[in-house]
Protein backbone atom coordinates (compact mmCIF):
# COMPACT_ATOMS: atom_id res chain seq x y z
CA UNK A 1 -5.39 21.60 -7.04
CA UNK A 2 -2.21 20.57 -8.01
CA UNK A 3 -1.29 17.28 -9.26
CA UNK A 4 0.19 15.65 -5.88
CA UNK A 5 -2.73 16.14 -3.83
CA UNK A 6 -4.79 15.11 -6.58
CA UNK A 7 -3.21 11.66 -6.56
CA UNK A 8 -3.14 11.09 -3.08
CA UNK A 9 -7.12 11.78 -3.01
CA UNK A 10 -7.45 9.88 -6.06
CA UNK A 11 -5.44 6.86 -4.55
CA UNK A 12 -7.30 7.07 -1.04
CA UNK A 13 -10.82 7.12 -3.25
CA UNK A 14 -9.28 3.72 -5.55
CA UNK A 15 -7.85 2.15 -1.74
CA UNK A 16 -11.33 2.49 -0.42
CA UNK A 17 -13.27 1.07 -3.25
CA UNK A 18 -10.80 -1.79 -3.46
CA UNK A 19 -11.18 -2.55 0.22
CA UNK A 20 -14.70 -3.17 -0.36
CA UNK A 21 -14.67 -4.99 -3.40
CA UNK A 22 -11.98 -7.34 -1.74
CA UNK A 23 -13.99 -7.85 1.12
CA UNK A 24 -16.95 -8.76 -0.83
CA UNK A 25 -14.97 -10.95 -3.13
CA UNK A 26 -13.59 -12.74 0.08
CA UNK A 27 -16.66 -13.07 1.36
CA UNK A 28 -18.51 -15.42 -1.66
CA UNK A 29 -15.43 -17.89 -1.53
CA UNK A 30 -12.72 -16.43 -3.05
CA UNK A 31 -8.91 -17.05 -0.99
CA UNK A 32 -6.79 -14.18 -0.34
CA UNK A 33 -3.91 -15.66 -2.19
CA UNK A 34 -6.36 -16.01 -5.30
CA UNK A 35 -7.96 -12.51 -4.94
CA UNK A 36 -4.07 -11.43 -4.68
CA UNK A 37 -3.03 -13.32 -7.24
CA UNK A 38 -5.92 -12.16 -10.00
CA UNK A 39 -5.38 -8.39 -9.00
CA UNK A 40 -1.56 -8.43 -9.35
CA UNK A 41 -1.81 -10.38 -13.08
CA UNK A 42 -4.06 -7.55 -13.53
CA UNK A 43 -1.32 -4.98 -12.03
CA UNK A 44 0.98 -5.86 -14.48
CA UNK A 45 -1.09 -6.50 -17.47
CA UNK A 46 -1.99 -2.47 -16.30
CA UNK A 47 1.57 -1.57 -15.95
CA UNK A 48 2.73 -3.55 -18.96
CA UNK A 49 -0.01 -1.81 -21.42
CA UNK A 50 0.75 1.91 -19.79
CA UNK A 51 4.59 1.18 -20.45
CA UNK A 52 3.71 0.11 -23.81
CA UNK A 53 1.60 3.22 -24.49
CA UNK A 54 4.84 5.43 -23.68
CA UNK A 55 7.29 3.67 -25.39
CA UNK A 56 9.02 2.42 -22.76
CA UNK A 57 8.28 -1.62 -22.44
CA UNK A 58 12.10 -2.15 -22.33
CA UNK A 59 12.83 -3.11 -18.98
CA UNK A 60 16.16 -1.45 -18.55
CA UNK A 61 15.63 2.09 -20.32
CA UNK A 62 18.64 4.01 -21.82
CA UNK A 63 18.52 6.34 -18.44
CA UNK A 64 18.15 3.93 -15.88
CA UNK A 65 21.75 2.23 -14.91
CA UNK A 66 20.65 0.48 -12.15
CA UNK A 67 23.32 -0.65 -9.42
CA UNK A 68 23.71 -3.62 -7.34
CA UNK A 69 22.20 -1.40 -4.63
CA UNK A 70 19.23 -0.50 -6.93
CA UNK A 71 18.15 -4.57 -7.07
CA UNK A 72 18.65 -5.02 -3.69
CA UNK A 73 16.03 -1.69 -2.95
CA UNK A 74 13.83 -3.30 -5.82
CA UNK A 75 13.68 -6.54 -4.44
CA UNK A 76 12.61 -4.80 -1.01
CA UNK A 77 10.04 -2.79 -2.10
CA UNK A 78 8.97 -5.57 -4.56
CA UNK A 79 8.43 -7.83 -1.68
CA UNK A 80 7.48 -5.87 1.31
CA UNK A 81 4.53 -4.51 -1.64
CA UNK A 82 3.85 -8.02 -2.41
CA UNK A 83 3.36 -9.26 1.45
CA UNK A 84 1.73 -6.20 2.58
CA UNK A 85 -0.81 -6.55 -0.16
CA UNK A 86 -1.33 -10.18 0.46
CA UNK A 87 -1.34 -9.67 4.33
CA UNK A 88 -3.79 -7.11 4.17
CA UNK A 89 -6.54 -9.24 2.30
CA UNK A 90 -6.01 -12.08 4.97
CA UNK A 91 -6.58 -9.46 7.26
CA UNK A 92 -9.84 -8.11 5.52
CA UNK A 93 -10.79 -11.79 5.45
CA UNK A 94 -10.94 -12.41 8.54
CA UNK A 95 -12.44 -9.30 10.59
CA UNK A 96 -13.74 -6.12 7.71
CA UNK A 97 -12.26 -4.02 5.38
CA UNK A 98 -13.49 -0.85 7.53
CA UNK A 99 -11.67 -1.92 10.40
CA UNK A 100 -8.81 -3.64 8.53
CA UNK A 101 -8.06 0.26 6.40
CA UNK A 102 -8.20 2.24 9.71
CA UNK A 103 -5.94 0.17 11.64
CA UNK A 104 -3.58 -0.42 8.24
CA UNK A 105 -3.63 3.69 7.47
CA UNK A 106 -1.09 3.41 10.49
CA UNK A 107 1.53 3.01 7.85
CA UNK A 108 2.89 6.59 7.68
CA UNK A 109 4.72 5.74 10.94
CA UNK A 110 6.34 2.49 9.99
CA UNK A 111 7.31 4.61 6.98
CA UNK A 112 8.76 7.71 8.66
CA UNK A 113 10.93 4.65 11.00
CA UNK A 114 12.33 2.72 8.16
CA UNK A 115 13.13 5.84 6.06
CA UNK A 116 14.94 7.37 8.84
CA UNK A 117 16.75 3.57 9.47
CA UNK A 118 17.59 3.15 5.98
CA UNK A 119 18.41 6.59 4.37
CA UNK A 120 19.01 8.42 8.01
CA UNK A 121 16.18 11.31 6.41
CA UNK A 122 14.13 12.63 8.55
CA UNK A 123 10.92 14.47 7.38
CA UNK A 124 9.84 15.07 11.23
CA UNK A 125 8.33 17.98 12.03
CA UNK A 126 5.73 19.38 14.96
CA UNK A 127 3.13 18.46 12.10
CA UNK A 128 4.28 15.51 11.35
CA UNK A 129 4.60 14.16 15.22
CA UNK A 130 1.01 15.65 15.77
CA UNK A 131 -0.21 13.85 12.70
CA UNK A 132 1.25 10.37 14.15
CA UNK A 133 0.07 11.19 17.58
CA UNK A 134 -3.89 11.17 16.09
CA UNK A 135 -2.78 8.08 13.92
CA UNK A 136 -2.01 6.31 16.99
CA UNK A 137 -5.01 7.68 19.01
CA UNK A 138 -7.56 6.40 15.83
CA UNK A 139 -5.44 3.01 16.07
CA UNK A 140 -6.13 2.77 20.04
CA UNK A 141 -9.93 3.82 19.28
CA UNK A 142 -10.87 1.84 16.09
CA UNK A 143 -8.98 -1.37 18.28
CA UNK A 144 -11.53 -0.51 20.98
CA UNK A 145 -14.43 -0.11 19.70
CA UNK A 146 -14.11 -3.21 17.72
CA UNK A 147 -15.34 -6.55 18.11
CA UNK A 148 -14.66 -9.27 16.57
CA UNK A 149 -17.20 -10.46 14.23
């Protein structure tokens, strides 16, 4: 198994045991900005000691030169990150974190748009348009079959 697919299995296993630690969490009292709030200090207290660890705690390394396009990007993937997160533990709040991941796993589509918009690439392919056509069918479903709690 190579070290990609490892990572994306690895990430799906860490997204689904967050999910249900946040929803239990939210559930005894704690707010989603809070519960946001504690796990992003923790994010970067993660990210700070893993830099560390490498060497490379400097925040502008000898081979990154970022550009004035390069902050802009940052700040957009810094924030969209930041809402998204927040958004989705309002969201787990107030229906289920089962529910709440199979409607949010809609994301590769979103994705596929705003790379496309932004960078004008395209990674569409008949398995890709298949892929989004069941993505969109399990969104239709889950939406359904669920009722509000």
């Amino acid at each position: 198994m190579n070290f990609w697919l490892l990572s994306v299995i690895s990430a799906s296993l860490l997204w689904g045991i967050s999910y249900a630690a946040s929803e239990h969490l939210l559930s005894r009292g704690f707010s989603p900005p809070l519960l946001f709030f504690l796990q992003a200090a923790l994010g970067c207290l993660a990210g700070a000691v893993i830099l560390l660890a490498r060497g490379r705690l400097g925040l502008v390394g000898p081979d990154l030169k970022p550009t004035a396009p390069d902050w802009m990007w940052l700040v957009v993937a810094s924030g969209s990150a930041t809402a998204a997160a927040l958004l989705i533990l309002f969201a787990v709040a107030a229906r289920n974190a089962p529910v709440t991941a199979l409607i949010e796993i809609s994301y590769p589509l979103p994705t596929a748009f705003f790379c496309w918009l932004f960078f004008r690439q395209s990674h569409l392919n008949w398995q890709v348009a298949a892929g989004a056509v069941l993505i969109i069918t399990g969104v239709i479903v889950v939406m359904a079959g669920s009722s509000p709690e």
